[in-house]
PDB file of N, CA and C in Angstrom:
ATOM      1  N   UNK A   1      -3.102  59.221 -19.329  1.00  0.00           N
ATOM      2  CA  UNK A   1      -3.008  58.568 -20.608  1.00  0.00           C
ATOM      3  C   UNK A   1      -3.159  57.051 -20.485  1.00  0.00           C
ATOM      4  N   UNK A   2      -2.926  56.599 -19.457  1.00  0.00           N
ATOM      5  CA  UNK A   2      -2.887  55.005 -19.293  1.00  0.00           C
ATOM      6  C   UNK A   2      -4.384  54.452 -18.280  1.00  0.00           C
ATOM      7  N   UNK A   3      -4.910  53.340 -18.989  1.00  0.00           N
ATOM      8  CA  UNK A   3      -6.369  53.445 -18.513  1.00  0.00           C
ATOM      9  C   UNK A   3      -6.002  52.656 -16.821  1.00  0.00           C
ATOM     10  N   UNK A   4      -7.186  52.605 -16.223  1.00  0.00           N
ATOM     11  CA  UNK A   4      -6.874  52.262 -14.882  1.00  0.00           C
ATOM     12  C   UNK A   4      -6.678  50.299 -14.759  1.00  0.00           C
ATOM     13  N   UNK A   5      -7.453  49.887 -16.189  1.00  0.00           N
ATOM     14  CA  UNK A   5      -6.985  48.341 -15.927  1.00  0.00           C
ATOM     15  C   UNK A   5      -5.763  48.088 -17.031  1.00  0.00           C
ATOM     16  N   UNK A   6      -4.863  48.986 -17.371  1.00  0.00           N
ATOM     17  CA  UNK A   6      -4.182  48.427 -18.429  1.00  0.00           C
ATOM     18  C   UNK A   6      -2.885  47.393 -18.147  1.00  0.00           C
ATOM     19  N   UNK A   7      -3.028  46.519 -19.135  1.00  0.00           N
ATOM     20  CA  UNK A   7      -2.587  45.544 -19.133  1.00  0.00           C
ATOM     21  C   UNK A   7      -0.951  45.198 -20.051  1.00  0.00           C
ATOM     22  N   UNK A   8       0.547  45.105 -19.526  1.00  0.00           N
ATOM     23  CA  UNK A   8       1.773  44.649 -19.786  1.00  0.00           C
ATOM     24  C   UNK A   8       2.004  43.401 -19.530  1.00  0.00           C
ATOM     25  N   UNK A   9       2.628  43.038 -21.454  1.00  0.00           N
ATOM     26  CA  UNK A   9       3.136  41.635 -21.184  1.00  0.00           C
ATOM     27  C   UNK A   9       4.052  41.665 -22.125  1.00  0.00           C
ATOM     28  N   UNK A  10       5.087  40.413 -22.258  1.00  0.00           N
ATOM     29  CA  UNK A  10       6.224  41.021 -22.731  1.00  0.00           C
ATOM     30  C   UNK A  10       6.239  39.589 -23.527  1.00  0.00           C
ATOM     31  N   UNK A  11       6.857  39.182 -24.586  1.00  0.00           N
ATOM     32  CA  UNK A  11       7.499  37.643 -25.098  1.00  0.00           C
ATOM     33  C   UNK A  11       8.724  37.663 -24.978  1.00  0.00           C
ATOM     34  N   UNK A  12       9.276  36.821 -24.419  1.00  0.00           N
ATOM     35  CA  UNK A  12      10.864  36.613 -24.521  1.00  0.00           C
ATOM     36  C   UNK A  12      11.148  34.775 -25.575  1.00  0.00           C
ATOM     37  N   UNK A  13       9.849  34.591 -25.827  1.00  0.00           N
ATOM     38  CA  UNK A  13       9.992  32.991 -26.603  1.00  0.00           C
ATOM     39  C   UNK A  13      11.199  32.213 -25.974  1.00  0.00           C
ATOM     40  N   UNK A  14      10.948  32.105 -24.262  1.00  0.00           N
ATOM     41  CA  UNK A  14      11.584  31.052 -23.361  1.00  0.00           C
ATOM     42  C   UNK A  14      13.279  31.557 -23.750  1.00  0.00           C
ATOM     43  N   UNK A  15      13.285  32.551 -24.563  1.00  0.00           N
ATOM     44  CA  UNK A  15      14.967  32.388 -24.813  1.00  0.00           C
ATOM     45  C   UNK A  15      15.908  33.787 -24.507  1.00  0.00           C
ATOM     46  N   UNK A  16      15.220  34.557 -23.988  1.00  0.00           N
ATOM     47  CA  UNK A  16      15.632  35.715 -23.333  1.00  0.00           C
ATOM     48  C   UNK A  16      14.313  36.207 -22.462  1.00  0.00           C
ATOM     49  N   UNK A  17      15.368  37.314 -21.235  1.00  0.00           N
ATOM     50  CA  UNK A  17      14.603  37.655 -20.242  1.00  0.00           C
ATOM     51  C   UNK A  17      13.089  38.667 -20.931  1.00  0.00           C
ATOM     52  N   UNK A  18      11.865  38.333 -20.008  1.00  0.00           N
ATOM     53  CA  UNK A  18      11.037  38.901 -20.411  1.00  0.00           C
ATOM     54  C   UNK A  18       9.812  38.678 -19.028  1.00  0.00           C
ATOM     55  N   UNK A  19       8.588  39.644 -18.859  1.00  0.00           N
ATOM     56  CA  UNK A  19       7.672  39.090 -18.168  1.00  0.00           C
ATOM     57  C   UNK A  19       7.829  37.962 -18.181  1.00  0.00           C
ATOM     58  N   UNK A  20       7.249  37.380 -16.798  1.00  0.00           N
ATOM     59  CA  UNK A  20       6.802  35.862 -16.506  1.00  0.00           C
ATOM     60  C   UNK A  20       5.424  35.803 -16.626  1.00  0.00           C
ATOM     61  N   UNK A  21       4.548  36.880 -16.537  1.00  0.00           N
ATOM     62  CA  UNK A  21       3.231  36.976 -16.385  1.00  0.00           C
ATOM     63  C   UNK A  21       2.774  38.473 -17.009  1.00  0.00           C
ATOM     64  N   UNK A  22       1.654  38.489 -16.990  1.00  0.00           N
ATOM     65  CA  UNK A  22       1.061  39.919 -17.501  1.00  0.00           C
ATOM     66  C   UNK A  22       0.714  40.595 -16.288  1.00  0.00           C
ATOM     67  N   UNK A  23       1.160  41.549 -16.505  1.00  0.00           N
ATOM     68  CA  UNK A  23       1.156  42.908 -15.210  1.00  0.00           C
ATOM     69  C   UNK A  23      -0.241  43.944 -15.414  1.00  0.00           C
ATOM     70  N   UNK A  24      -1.089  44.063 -14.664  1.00  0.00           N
ATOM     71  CA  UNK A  24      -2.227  44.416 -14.559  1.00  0.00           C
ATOM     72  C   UNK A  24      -2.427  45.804 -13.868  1.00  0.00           C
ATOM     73  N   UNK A  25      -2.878  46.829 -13.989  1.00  0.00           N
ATOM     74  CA  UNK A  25      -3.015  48.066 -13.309  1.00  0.00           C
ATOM     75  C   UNK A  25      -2.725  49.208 -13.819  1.00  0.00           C
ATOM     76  N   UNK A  26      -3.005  50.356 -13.535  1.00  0.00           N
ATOM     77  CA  UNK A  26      -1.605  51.062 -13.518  1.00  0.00           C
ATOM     78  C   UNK A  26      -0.498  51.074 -12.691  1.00  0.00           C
ATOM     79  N   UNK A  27      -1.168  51.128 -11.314  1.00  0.00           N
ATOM     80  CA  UNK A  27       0.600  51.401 -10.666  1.00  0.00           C
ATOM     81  C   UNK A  27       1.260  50.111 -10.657  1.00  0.00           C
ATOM     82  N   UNK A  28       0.525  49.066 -10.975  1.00  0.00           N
ATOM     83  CA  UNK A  28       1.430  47.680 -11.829  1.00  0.00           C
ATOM     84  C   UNK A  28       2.612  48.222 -12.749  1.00  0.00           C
ATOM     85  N   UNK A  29       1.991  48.594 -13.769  1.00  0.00           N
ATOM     86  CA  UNK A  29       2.457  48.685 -14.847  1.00  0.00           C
ATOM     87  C   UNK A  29       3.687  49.753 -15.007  1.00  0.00           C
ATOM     88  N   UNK A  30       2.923  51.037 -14.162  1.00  0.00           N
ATOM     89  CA  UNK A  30       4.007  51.960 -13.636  1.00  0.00           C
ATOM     90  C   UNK A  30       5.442  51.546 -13.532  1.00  0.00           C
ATOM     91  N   UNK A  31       5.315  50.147 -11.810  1.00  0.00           N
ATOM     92  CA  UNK A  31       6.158  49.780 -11.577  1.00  0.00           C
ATOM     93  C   UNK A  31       7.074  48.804 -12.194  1.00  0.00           C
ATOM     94  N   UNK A  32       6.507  48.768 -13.338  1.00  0.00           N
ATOM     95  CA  UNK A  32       7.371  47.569 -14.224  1.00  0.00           C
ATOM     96  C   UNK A  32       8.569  48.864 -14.886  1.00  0.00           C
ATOM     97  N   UNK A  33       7.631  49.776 -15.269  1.00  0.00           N
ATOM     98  CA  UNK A  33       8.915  50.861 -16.028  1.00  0.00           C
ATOM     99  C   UNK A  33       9.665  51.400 -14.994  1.00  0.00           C
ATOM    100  N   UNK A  34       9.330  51.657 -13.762  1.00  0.00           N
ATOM    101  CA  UNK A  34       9.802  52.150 -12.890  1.00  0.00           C
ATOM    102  C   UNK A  34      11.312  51.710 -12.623  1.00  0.00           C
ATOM    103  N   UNK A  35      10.601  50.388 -12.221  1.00  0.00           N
ATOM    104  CA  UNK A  35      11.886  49.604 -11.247  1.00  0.00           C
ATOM    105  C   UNK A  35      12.960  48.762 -12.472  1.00  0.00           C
ATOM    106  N   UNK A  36      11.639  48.495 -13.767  1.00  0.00           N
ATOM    107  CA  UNK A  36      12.753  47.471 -14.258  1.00  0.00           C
ATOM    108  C   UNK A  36      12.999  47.664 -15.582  1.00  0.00           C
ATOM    109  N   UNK A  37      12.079  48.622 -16.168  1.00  0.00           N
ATOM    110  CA  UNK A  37      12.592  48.910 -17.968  1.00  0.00           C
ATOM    111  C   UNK A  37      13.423  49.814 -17.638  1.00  0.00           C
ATOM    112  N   UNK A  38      13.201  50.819 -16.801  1.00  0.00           N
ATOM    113  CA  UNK A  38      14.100  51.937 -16.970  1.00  0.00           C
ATOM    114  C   UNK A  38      15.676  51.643 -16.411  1.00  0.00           C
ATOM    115  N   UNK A  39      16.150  50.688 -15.486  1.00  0.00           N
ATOM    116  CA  UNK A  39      17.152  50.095 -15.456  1.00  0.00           C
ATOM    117  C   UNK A  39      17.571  49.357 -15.908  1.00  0.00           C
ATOM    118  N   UNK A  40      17.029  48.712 -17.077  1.00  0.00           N
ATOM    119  CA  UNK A  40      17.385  47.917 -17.960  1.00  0.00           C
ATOM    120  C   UNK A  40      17.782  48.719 -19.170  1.00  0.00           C
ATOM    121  N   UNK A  41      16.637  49.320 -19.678  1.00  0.00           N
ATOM    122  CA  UNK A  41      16.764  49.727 -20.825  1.00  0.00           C
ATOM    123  C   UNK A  41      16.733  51.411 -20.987  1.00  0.00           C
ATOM    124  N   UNK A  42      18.052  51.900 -19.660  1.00  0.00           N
ATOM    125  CA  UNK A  42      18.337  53.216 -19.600  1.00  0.00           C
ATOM    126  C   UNK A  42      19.200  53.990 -20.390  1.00  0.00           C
ATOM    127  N   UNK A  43      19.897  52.762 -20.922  1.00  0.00           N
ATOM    128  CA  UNK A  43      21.658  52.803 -21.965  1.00  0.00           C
ATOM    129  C   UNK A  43      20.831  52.677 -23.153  1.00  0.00           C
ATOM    130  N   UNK A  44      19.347  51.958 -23.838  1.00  0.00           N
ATOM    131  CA  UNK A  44      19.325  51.630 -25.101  1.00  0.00           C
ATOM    132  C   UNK A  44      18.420  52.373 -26.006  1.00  0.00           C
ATOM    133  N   UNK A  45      18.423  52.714 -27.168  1.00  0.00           N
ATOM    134  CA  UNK A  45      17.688  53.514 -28.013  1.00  0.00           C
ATOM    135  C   UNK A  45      16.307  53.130 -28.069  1.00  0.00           C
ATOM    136  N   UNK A  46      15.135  54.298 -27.724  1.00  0.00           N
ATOM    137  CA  UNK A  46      14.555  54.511 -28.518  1.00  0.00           C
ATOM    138  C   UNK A  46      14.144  54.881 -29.480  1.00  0.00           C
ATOM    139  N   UNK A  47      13.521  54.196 -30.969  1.00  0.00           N
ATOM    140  CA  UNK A  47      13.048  54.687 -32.107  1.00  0.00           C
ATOM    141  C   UNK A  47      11.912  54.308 -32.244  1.00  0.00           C
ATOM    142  N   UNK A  48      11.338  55.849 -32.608  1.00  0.00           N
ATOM    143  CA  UNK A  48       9.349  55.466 -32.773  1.00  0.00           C
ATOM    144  C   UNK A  48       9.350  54.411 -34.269  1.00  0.00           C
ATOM    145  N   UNK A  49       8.674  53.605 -34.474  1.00  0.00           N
ATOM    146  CA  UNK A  49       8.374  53.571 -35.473  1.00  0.00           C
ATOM    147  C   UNK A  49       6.786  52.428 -35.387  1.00  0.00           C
ATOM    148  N   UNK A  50       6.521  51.870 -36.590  1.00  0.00           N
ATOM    149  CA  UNK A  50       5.110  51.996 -36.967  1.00  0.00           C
ATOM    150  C   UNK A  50       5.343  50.640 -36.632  1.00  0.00           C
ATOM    151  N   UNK A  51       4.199  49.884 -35.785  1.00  0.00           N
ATOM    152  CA  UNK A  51       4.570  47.865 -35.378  1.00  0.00           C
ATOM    153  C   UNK A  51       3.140  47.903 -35.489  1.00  0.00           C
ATOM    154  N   UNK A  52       2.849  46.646 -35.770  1.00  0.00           N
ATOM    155  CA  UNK A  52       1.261  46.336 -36.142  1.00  0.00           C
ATOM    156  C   UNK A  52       0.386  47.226 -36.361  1.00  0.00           C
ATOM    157  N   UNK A  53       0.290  48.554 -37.032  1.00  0.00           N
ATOM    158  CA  UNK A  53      -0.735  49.102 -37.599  1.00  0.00           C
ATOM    159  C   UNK A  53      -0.237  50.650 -36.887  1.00  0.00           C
ATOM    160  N   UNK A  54       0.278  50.537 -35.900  1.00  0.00           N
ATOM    161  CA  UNK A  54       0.128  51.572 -34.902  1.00  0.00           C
ATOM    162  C   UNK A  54       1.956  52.194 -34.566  1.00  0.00           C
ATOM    163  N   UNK A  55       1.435  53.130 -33.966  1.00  0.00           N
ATOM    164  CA  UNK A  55       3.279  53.802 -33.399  1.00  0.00           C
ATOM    165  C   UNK A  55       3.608  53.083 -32.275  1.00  0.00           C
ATOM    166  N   UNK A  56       4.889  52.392 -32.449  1.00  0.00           N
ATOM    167  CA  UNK A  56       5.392  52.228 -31.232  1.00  0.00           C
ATOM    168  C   UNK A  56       6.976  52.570 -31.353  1.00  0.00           C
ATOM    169  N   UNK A  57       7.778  51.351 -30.748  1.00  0.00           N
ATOM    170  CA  UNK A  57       8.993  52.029 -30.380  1.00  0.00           C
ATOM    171  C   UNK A  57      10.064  50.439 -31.200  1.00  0.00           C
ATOM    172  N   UNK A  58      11.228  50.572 -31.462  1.00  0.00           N
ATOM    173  CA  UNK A  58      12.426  50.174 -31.518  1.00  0.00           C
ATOM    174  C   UNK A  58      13.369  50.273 -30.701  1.00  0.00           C
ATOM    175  N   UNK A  59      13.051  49.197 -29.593  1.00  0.00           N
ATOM    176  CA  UNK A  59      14.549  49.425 -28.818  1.00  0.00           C
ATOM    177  C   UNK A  59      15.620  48.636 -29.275  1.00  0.00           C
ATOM    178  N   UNK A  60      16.708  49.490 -29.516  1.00  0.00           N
ATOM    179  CA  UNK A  60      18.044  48.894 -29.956  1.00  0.00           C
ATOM    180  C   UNK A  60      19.258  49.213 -29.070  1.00  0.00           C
ATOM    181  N   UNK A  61      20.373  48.375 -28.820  1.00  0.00           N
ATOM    182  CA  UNK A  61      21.216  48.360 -28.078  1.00  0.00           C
ATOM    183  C   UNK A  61      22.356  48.524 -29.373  1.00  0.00           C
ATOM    184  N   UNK A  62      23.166  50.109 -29.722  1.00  0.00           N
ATOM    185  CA  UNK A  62      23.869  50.117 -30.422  1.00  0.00           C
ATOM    186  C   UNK A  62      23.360  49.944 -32.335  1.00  0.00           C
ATOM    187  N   UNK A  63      23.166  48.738 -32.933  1.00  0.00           N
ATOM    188  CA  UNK A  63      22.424  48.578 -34.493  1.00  0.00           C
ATOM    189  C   UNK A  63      21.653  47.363 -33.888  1.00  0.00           C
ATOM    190  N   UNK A  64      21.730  46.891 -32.677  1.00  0.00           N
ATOM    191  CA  UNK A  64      21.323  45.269 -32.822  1.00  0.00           C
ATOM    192  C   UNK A  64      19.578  45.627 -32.137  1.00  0.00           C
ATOM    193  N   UNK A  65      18.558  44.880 -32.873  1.00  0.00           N
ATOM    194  CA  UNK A  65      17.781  45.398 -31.773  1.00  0.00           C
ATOM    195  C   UNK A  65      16.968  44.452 -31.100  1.00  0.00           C
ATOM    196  N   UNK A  66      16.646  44.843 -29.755  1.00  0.00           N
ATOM    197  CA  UNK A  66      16.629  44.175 -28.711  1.00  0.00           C
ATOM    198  C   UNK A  66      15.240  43.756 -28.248  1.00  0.00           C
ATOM    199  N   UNK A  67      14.718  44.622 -28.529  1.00  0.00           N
ATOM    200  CA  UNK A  67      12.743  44.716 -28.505  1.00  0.00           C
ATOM    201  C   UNK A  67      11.735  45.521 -29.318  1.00  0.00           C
ATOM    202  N   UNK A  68      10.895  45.470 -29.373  1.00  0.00           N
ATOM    203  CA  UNK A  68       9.402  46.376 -29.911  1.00  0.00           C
ATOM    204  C   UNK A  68       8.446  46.331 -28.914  1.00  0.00           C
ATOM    205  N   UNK A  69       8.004  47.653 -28.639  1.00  0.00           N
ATOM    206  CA  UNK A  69       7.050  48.380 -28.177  1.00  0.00           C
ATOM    207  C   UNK A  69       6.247  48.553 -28.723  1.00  0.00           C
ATOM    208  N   UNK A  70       4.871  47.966 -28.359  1.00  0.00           N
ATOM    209  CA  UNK A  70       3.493  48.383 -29.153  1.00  0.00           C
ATOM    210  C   UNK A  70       2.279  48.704 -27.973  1.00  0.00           C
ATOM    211  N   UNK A  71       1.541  49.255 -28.639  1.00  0.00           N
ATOM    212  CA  UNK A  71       0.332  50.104 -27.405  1.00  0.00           C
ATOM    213  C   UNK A  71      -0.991  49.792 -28.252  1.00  0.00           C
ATOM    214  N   UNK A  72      -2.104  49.273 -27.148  1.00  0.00           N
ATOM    215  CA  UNK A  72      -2.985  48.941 -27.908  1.00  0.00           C
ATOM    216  C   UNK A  72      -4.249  50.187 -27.011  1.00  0.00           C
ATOM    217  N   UNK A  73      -4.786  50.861 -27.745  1.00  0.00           N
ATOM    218  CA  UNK A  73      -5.993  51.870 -26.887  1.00  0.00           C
ATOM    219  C   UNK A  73      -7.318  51.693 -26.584  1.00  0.00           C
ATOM    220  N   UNK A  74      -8.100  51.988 -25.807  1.00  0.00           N
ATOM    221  CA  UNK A  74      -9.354  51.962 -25.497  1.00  0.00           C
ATOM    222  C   UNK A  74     -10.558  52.918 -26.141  1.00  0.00           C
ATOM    223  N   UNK A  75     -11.722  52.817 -26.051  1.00  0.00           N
ATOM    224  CA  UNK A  75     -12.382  53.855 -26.427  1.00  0.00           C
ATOM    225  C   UNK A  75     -12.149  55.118 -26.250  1.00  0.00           C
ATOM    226  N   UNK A  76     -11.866  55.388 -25.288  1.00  0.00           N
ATOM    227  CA  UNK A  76     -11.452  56.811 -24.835  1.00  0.00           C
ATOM    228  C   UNK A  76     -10.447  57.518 -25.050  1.00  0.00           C
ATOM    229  N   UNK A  77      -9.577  56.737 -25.376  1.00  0.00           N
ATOM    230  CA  UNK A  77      -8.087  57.536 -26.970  1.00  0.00           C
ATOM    231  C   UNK A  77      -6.930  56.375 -25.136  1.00  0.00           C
ATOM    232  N   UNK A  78      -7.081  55.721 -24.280  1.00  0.00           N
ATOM    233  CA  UNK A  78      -6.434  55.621 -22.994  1.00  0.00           C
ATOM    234  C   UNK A  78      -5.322  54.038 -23.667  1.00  0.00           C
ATOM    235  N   UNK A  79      -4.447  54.331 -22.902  1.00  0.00           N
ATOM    236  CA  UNK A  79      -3.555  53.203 -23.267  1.00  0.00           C
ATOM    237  C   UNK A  79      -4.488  51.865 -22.214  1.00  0.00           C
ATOM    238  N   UNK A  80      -4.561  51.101 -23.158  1.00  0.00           N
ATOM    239  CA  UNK A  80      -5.111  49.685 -22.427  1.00  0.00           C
ATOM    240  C   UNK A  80      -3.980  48.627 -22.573  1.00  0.00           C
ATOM    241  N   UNK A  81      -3.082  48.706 -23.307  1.00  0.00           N
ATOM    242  CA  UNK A  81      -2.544  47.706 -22.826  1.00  0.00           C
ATOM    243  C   UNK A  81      -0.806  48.302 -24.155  1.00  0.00           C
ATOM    244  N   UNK A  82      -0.123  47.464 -23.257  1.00  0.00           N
ATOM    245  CA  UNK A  82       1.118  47.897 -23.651  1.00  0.00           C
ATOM    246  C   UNK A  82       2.044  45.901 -23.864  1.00  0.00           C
ATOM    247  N   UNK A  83       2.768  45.607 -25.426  1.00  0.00           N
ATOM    248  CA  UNK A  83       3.378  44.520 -25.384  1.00  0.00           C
ATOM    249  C   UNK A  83       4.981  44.919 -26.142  1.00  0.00           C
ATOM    250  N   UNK A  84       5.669  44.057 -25.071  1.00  0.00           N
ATOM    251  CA  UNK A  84       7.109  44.446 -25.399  1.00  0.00           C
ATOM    252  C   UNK A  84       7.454  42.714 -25.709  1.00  0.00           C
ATOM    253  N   UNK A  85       7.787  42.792 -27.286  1.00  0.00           N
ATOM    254  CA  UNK A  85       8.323  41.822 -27.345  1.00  0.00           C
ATOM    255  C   UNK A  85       9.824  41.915 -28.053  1.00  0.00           C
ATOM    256  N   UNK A  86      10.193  40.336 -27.287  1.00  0.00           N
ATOM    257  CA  UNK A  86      11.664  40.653 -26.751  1.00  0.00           C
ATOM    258  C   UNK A  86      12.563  39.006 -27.682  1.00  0.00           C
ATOM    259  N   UNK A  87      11.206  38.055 -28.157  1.00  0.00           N
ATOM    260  CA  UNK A  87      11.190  36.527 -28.931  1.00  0.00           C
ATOM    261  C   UNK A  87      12.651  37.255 -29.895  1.00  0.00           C
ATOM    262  N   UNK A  88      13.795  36.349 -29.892  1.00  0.00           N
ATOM    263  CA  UNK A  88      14.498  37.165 -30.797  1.00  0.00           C
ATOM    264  C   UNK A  88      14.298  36.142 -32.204  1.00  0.00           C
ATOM    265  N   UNK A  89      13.500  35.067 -32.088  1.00  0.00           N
ATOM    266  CA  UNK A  89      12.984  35.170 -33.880  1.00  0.00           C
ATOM    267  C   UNK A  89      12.416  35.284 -33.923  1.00  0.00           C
ATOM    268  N   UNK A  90      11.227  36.151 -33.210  1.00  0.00           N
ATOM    269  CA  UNK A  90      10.456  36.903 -33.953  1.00  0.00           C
ATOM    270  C   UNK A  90      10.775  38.058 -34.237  1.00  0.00           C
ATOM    271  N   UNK A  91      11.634  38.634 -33.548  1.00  0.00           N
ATOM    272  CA  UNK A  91      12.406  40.140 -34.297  1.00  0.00           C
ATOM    273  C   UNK A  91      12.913  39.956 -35.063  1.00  0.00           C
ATOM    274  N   UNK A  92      13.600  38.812 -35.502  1.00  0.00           N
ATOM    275  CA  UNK A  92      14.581  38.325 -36.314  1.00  0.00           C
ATOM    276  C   UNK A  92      13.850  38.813 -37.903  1.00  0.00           C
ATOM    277  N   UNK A  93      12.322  38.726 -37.851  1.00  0.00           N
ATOM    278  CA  UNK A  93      11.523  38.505 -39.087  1.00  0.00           C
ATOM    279  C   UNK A  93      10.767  39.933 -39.292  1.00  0.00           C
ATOM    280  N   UNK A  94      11.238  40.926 -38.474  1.00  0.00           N
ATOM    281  CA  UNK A  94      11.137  42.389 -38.492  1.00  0.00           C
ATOM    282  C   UNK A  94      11.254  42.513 -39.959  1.00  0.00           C
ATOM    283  N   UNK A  95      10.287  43.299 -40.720  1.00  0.00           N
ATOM    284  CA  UNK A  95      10.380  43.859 -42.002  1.00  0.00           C
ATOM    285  C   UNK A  95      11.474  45.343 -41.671  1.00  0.00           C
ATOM    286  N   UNK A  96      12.187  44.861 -42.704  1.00  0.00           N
ATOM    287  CA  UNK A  96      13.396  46.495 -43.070  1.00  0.00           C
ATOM    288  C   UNK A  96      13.015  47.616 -42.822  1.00  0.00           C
ATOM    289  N   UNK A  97      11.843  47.714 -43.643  1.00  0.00           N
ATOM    290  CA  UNK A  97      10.899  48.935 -44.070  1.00  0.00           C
ATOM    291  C   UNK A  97      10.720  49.653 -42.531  1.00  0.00           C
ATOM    292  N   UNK A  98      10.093  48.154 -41.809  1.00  0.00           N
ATOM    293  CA  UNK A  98       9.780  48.348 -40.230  1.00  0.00           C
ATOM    294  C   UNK A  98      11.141  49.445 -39.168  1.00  0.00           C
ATOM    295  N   UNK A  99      12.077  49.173 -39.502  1.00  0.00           N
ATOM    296  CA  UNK A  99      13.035  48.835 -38.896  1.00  0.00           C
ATOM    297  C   UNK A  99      14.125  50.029 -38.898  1.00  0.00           C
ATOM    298  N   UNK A 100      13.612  51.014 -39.874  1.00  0.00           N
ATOM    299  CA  UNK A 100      14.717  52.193 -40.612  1.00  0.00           C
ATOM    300  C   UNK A 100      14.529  53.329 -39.419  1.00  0.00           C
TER     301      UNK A 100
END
């Protein structure tokens, strides 16, 4: 499902932890969920919901939430690139609707 150059990057807007750089590959990218979303974000909710046009995810810690997951695809239906942003004003400006 994930193409062979796909590309993870994350915003933390300098004010929480996030990528320092964009992670390139798959077994890059692999190892980002591997080693460090999934120990991070093993305790916190996922909820699918709809972020820029497309399905992604709501991670929330308890009601507060903490990030968005969005997936962007290639011709071939393949994940090309995956962005977790984490800017908390830009979540801050999350539509409701978004957010249920």
């Amino acid at each position: 499902m994930l193409s062979d150059d796909i590309a993870f990057s994350a915003d933390g807007g300098g004010k929480v932890a996030a990528a320092a750089r964009v992670v390139r590959g798959k077994a890059n990218v692999m190892g980002v969920f591997d080693l460090v979303l999934r120990r991070f974000w093993s305790r916190l909710r996922l909820e699918p919901a709809d972020i820029n046009g497309g399905r992604g995810f709501i991670v929330r810690d308890g009601e507060q939430v903490e990030a968005t997951v969005s997936f962007a695809y290639d011709e071939a239906g393949q994940v090309s690139g995956i962005y977790v942003m984490r800017n908390p004003d830009k979540l801050a400006r999350l539509d409701a609707a978004t957010i249920r």
